[in-house]
N, C-alpha and C. Protein backbone atom coordinates (compact mmCIF):
# COMPACT_ATOMS: atom_id res chain seq x y z
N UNK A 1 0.82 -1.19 0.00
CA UNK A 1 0.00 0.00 0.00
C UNK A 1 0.86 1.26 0.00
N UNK A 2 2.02 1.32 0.63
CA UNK A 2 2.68 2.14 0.74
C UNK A 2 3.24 2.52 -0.59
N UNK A 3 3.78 1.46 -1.35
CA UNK A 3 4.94 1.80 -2.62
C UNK A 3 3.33 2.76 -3.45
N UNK A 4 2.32 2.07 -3.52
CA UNK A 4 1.33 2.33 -4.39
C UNK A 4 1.12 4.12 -4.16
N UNK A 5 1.30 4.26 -2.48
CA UNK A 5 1.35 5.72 -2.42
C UNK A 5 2.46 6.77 -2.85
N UNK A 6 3.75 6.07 -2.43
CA UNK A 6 4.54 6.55 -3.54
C UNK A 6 4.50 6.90 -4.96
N UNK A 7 4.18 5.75 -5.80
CA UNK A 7 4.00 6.02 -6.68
C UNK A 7 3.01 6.97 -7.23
N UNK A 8 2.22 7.00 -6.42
CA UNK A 8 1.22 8.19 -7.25
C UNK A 8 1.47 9.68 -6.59
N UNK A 9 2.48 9.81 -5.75
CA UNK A 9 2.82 11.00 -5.72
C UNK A 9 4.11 11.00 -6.52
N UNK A 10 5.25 10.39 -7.16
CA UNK A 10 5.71 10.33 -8.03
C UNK A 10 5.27 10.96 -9.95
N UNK A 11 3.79 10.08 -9.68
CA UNK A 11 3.25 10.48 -10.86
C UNK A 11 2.87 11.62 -10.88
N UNK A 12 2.14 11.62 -9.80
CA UNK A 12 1.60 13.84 -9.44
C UNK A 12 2.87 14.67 -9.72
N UNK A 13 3.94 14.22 -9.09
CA UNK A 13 5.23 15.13 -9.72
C UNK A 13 5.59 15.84 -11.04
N UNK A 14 5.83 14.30 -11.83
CA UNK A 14 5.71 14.44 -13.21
C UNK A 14 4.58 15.32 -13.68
N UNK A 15 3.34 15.05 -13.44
CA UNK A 15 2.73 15.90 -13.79
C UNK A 15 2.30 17.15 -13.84
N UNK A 16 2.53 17.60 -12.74
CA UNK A 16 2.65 19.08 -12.06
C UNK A 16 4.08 19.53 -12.89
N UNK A 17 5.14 18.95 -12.82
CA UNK A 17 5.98 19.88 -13.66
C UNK A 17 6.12 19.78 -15.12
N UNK A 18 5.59 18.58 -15.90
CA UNK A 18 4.75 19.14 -16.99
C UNK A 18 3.85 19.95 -17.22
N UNK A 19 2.70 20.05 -16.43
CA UNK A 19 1.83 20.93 -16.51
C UNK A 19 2.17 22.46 -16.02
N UNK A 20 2.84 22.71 -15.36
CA UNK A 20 3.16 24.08 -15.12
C UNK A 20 4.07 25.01 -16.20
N UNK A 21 3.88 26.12 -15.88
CA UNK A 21 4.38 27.04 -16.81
C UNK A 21 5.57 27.69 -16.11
N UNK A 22 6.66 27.59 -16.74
CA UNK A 22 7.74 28.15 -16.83
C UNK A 22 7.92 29.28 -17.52
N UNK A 23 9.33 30.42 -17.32
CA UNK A 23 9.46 31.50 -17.86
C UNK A 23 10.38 30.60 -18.65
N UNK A 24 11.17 29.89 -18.90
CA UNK A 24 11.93 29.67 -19.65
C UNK A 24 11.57 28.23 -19.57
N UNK A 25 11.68 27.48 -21.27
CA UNK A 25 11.51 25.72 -21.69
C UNK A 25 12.43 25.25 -20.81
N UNK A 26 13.35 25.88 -20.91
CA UNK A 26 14.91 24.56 -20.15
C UNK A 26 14.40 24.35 -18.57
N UNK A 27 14.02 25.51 -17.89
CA UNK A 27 13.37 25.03 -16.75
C UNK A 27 12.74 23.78 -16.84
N UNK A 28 11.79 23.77 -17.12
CA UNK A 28 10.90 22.35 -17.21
C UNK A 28 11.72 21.36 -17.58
N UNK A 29 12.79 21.31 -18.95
CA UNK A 29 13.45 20.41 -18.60
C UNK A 29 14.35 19.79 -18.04
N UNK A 30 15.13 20.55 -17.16
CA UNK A 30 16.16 20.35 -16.56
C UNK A 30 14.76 19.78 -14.95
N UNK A 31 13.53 20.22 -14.42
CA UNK A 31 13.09 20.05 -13.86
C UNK A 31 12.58 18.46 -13.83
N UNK A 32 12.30 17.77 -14.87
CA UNK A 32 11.68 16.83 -15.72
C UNK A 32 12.84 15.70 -15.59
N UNK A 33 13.94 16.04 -15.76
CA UNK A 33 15.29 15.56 -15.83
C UNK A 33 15.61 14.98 -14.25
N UNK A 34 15.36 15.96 -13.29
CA UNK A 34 15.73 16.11 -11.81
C UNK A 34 14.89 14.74 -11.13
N UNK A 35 13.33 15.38 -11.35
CA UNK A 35 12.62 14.45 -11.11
C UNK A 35 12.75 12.67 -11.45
N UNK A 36 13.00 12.62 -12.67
CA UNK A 36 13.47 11.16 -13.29
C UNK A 36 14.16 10.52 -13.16
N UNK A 37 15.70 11.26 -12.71
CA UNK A 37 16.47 10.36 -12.35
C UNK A 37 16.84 10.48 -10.82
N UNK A 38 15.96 10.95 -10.29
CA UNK A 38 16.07 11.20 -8.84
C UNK A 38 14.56 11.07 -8.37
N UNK A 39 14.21 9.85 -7.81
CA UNK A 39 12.50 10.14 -7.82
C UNK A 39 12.51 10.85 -6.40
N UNK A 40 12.59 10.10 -5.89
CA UNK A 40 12.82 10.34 -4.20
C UNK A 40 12.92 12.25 -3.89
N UNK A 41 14.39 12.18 -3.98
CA UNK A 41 15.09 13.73 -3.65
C UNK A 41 14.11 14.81 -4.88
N UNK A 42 14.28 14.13 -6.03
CA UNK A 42 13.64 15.38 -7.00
C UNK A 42 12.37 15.92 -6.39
N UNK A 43 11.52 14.56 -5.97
CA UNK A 43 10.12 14.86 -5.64
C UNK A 43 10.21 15.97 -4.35
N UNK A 44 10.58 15.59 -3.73
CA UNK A 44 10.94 16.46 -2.16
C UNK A 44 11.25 18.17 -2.82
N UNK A 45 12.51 18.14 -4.00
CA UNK A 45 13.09 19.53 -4.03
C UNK A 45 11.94 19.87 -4.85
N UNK A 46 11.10 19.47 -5.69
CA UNK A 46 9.93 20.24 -6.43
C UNK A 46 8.91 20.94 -5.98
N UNK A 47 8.41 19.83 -4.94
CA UNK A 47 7.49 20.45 -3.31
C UNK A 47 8.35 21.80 -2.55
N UNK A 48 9.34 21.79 -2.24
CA UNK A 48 10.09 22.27 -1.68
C UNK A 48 10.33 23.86 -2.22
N UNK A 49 11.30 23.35 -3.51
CA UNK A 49 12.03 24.75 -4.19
C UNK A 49 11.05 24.89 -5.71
N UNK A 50 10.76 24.03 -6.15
CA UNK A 50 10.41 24.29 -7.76
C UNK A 50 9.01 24.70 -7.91
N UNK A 51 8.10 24.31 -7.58
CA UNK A 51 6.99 25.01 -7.16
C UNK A 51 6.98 26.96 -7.13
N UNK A 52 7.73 27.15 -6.20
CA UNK A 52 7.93 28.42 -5.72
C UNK A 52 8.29 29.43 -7.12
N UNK A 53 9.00 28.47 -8.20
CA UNK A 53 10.14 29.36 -8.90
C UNK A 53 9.43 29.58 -10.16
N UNK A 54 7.84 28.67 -10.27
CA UNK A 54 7.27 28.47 -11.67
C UNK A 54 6.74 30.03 -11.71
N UNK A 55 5.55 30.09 -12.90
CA UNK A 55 4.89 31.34 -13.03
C UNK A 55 3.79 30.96 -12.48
């Protein structure tokens, strides 16, 4: 039950930083990038710092 909750805040990640709007493309992808190969830490710094930095 647990991994299952992981994972769907994993997926909410991805999605939220696809779906958000950036001032600049490379944001999102370098954001997109963070997240993927870092599920764990990315997810945490997106909640955290990336959120804050979108438009």
């Amino acid at each position: 039950m647990l991994k299952l909750l992981g994972l769907a805040v994993y997926a909410f990640t991805i999605y939220d930083v696809v779906t958000s709007r950036f001032a600049n493309q490379n944001d999102k992808l370098i954001w997109i990038i963070v997240v993927v190969l870092l599920p764990f830490l990315g997810t945490l710094l997106w909640f955290l710092v990336g959120r804050e930095k979108r438009l």
